[in-house]
C-alpha atoms as a PDB file:
ATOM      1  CA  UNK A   1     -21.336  -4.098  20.658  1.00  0.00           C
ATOM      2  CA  UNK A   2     -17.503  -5.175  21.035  1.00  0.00           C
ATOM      3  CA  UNK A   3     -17.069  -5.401  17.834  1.00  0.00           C
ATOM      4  CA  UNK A   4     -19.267  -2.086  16.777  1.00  0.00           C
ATOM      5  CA  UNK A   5     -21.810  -4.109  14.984  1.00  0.00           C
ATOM      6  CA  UNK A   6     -24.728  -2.554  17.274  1.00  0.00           C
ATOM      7  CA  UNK A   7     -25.130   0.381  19.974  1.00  0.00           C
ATOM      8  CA  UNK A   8     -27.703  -1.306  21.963  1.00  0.00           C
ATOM      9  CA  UNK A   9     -29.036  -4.522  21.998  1.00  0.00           C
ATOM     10  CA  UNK A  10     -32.884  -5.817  22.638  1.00  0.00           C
ATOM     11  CA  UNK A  11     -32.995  -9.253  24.089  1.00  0.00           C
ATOM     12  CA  UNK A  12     -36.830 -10.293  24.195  1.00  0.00           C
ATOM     13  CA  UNK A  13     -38.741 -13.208  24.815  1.00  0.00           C
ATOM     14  CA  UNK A  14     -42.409 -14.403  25.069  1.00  0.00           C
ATOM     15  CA  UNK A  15     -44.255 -16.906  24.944  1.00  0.00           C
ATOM     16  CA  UNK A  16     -48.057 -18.185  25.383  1.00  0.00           C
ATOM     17  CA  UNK A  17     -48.300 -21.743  26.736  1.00  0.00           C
ATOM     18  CA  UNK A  18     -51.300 -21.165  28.771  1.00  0.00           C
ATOM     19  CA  UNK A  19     -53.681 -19.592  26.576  1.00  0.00           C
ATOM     20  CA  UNK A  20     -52.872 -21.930  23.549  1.00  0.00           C
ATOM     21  CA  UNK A  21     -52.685 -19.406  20.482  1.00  0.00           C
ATOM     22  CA  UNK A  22     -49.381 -20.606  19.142  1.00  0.00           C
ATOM     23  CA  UNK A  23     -48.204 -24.118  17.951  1.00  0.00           C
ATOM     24  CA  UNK A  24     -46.517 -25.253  21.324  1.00  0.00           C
ATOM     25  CA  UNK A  25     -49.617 -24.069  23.077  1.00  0.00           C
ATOM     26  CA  UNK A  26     -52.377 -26.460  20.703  1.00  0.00           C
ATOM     27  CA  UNK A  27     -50.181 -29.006  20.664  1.00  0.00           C
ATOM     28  CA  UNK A  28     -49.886 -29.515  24.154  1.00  0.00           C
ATOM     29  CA  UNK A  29     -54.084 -28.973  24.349  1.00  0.00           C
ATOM     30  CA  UNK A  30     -53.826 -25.246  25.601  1.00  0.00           C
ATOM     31  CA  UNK A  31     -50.340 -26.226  27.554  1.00  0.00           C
ATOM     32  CA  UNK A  32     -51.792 -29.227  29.846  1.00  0.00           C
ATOM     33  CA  UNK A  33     -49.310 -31.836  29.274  1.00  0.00           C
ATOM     34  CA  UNK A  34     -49.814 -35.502  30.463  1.00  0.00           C
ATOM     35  CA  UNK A  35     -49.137 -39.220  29.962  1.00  0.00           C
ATOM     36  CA  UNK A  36     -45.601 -40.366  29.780  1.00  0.00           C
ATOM     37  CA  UNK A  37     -44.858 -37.891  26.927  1.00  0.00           C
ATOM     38  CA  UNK A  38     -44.978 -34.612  29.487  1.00  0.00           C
ATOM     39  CA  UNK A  39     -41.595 -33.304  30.780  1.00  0.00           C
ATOM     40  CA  UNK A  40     -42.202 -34.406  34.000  1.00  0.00           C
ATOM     41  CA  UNK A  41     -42.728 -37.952  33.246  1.00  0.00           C
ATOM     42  CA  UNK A  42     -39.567 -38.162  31.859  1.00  0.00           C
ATOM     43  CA  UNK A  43     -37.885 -36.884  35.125  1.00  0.00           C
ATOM     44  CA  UNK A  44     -39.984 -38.698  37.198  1.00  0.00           C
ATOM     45  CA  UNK A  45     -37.510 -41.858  36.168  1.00  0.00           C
ATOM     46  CA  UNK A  46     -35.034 -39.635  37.565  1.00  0.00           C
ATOM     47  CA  UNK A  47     -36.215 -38.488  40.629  1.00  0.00           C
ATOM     48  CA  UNK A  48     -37.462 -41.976  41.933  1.00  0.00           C
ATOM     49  CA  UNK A  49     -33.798 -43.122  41.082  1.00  0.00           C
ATOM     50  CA  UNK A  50     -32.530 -40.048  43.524  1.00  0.00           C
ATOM     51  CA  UNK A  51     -35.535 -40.750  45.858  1.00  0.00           C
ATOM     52  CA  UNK A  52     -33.369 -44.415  46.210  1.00  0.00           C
ATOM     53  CA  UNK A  53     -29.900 -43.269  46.173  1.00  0.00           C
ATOM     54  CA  UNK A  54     -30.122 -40.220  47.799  1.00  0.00           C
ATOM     55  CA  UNK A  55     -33.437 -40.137  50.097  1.00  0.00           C
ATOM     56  CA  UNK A  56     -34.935 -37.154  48.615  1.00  0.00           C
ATOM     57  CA  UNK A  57     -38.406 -36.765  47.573  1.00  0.00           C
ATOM     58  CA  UNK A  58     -41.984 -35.294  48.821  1.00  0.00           C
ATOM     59  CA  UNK A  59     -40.407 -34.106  52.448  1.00  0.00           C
ATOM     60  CA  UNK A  60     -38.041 -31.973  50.273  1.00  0.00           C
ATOM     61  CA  UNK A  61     -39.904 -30.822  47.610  1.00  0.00           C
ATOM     62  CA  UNK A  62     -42.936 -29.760  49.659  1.00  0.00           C
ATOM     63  CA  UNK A  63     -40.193 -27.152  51.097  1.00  0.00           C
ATOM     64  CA  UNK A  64     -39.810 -26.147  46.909  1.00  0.00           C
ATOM     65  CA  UNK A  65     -43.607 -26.077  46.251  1.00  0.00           C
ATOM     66  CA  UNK A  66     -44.962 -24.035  49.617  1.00  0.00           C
ATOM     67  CA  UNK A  67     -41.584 -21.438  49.294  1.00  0.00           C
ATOM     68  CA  UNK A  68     -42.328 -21.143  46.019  1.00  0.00           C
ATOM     69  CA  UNK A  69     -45.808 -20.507  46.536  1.00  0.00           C
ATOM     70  CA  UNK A  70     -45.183 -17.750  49.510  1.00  0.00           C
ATOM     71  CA  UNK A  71     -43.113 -16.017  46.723  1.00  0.00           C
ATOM     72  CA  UNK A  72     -46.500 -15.784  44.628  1.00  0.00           C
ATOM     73  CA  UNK A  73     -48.457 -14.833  47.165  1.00  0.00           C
ATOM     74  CA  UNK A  74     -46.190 -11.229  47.399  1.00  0.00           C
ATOM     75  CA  UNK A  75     -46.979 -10.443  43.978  1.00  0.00           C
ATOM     76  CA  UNK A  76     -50.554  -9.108  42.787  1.00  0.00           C
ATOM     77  CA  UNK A  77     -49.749  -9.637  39.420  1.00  0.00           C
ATOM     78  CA  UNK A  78     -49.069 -13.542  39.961  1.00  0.00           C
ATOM     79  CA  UNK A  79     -51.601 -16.386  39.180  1.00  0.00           C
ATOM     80  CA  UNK A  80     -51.202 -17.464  42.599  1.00  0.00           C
ATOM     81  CA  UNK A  81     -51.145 -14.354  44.289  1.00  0.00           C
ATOM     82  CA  UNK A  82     -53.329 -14.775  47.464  1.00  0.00           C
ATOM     83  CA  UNK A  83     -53.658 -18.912  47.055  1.00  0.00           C
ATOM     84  CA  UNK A  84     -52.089 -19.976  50.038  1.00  0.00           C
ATOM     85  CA  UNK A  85     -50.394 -23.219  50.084  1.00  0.00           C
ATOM     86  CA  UNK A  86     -50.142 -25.277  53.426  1.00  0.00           C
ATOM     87  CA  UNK A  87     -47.720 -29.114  54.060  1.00  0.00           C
ATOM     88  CA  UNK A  88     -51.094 -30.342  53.912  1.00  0.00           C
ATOM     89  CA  UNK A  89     -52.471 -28.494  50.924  1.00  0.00           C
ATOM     90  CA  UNK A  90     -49.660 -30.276  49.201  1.00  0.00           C
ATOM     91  CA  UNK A  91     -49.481 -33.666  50.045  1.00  0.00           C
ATOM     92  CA  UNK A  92     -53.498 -33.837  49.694  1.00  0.00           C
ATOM     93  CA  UNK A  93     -53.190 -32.957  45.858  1.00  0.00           C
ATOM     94  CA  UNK A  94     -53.305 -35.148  43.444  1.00  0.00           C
ATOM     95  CA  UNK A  95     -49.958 -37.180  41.716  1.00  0.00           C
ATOM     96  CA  UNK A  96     -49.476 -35.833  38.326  1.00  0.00           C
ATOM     97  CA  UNK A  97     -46.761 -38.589  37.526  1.00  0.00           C
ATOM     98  CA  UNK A  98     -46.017 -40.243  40.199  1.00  0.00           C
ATOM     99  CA  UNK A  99     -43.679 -39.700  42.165  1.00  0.00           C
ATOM    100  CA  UNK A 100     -44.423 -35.834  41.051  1.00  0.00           C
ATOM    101  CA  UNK A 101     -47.834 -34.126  42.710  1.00  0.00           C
ATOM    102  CA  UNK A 102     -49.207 -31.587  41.080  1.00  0.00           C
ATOM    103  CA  UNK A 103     -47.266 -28.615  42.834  1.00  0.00           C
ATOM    104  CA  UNK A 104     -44.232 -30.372  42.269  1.00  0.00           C
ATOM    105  CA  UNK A 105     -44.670 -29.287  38.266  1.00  0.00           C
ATOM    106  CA  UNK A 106     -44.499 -26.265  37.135  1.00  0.00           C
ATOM    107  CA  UNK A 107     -47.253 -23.473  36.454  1.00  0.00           C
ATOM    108  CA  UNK A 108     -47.647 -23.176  32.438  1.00  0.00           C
ATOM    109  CA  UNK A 109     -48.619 -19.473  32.151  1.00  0.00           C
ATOM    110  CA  UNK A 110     -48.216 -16.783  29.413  1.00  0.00           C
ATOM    111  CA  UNK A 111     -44.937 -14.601  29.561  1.00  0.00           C
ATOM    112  CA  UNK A 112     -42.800 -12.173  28.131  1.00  0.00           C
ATOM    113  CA  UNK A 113     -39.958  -9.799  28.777  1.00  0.00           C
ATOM    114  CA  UNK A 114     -37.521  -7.688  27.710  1.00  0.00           C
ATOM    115  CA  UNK A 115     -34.186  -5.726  28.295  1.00  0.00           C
ATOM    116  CA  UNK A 116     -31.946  -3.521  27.083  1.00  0.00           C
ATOM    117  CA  UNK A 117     -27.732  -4.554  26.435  1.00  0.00           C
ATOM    118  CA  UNK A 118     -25.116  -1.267  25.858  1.00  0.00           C
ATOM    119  CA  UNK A 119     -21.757  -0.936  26.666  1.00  0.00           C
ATOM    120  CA  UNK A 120     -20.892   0.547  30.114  1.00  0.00           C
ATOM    121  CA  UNK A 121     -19.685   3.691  28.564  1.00  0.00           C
ATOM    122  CA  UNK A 122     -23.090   4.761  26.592  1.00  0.00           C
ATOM    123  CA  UNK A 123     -24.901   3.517  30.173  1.00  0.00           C
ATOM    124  CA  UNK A 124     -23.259   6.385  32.120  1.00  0.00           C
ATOM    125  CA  UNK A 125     -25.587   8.657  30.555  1.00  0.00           C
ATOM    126  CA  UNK A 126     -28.950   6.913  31.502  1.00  0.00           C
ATOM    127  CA  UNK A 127     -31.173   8.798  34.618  1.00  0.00           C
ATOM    128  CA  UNK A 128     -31.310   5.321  36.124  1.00  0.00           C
ATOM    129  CA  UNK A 129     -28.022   3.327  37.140  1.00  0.00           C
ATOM    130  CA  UNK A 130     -27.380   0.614  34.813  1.00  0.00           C
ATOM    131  CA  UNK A 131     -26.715  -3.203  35.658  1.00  0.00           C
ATOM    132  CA  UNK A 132     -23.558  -4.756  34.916  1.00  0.00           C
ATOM    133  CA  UNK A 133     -23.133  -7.896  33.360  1.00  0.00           C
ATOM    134  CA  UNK A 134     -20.788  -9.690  34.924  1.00  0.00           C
ATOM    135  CA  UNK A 135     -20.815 -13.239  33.086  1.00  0.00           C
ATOM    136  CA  UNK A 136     -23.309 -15.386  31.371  1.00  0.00           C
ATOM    137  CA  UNK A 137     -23.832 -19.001  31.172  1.00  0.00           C
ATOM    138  CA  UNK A 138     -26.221 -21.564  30.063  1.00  0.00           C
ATOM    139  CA  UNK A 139     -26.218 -25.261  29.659  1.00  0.00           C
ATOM    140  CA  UNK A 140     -28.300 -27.494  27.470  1.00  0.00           C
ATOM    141  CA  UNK A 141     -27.421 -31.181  27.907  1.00  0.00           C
ATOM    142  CA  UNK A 142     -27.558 -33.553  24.846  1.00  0.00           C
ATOM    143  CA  UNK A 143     -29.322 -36.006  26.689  1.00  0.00           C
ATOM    144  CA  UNK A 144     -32.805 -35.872  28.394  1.00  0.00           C
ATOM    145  CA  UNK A 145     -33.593 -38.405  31.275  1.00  0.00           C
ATOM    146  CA  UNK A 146     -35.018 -41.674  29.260  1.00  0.00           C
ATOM    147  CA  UNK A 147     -31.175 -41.114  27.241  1.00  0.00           C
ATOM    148  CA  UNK A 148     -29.114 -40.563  30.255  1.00  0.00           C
ATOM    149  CA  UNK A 149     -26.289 -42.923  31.119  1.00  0.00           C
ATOM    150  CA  UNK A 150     -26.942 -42.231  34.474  1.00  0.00           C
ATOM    151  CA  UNK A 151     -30.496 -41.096  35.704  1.00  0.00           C
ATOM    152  CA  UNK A 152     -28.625 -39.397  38.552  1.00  0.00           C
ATOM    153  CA  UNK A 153     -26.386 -37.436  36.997  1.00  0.00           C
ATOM    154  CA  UNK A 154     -27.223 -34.456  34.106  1.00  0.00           C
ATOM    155  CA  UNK A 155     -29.959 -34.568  33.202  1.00  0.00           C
ATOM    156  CA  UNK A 156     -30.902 -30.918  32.564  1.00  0.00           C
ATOM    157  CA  UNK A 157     -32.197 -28.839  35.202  1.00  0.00           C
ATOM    158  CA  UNK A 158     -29.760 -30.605  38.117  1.00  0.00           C
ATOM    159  CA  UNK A 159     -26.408 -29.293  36.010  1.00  0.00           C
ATOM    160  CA  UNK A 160     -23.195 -31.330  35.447  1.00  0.00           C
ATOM    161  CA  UNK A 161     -21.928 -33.157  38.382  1.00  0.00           C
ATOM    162  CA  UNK A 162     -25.006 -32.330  40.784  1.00  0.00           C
ATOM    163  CA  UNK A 163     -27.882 -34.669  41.288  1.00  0.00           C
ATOM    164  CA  UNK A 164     -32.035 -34.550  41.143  1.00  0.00           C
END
């Protein structure tokens, strides 16, 4: 658009982990990952490092898990919508990778969405007020947990400098 290459812009994405019909999906047996060669077993290395260092673990994350869960539980159109979650509910489920439970890990479910990009000017003329942009940012670290110098430090979803 800055450079007059396009008037508007469709940014989409979708994807179906949950009900298995693409490649990711059968490959990961209709999304259910488990065994050492899941995401989360990788940062479970990590977290029982910051579990040591920094004394977090299942008393924080069960704050994560039943927030999370309350968040669910306001939307009708949400897997979990109406599936209360309790302190107890949590720490009575099952480990998936220890030190991880199984509402530690996220839900695998089917998604998609879309919006719209134009330039403020063309957006003036819309019947609904537009959203600015005001900056965009995204980081993708070189190194997952088992490659990390330090299991502490970035290892993805805890950003540069902050810790699991």
């Amino acid at each position: 658009m800055t450079h007059g290459v396009a008037d508007y812009v469709l940014c989409t994405y979708g994807e179906d982990a949950r009900s298995g019909v693409s490649i990711y999906g059968s490959n990961l047996n209709g999304g259910a990952e488990w065994g050492y060669f899941s995401a989360a077993a990788s940062y479970a290395m990590a977290a029982r490092r910051a579990i040591y260092e920094f004394g977090t673990g299942p008393e924080t994350w069960k704050e994560i898990a039943v927030a999370q869960r309350k968040w669910a539980n306001l939307n009708p159109r949400a897997v979990m919508y109406r599936r209360t979650m309790s302190y107890e509910d949590y720490y009575s489920s099952k480990y998936y990778v220890e030190p991880f439970r199984l509402f530690d890990i996220c839900l695998i479910t089917d998604s998609g969405r879309a919006f719209i990009v134009t330039t403020a000017e063309r957006a003036k003329d819309l019947k609904k007020p537009p959203v600015y942009i005001m900056g965009m940012g995204q980081d993708h670290p070189v190194n997952n947990p088992p490659q990390a110098v330090h299991l502490t430090g970035h290892t993805g979803p805890n950003g540069p400098g902050k810790t699991l």
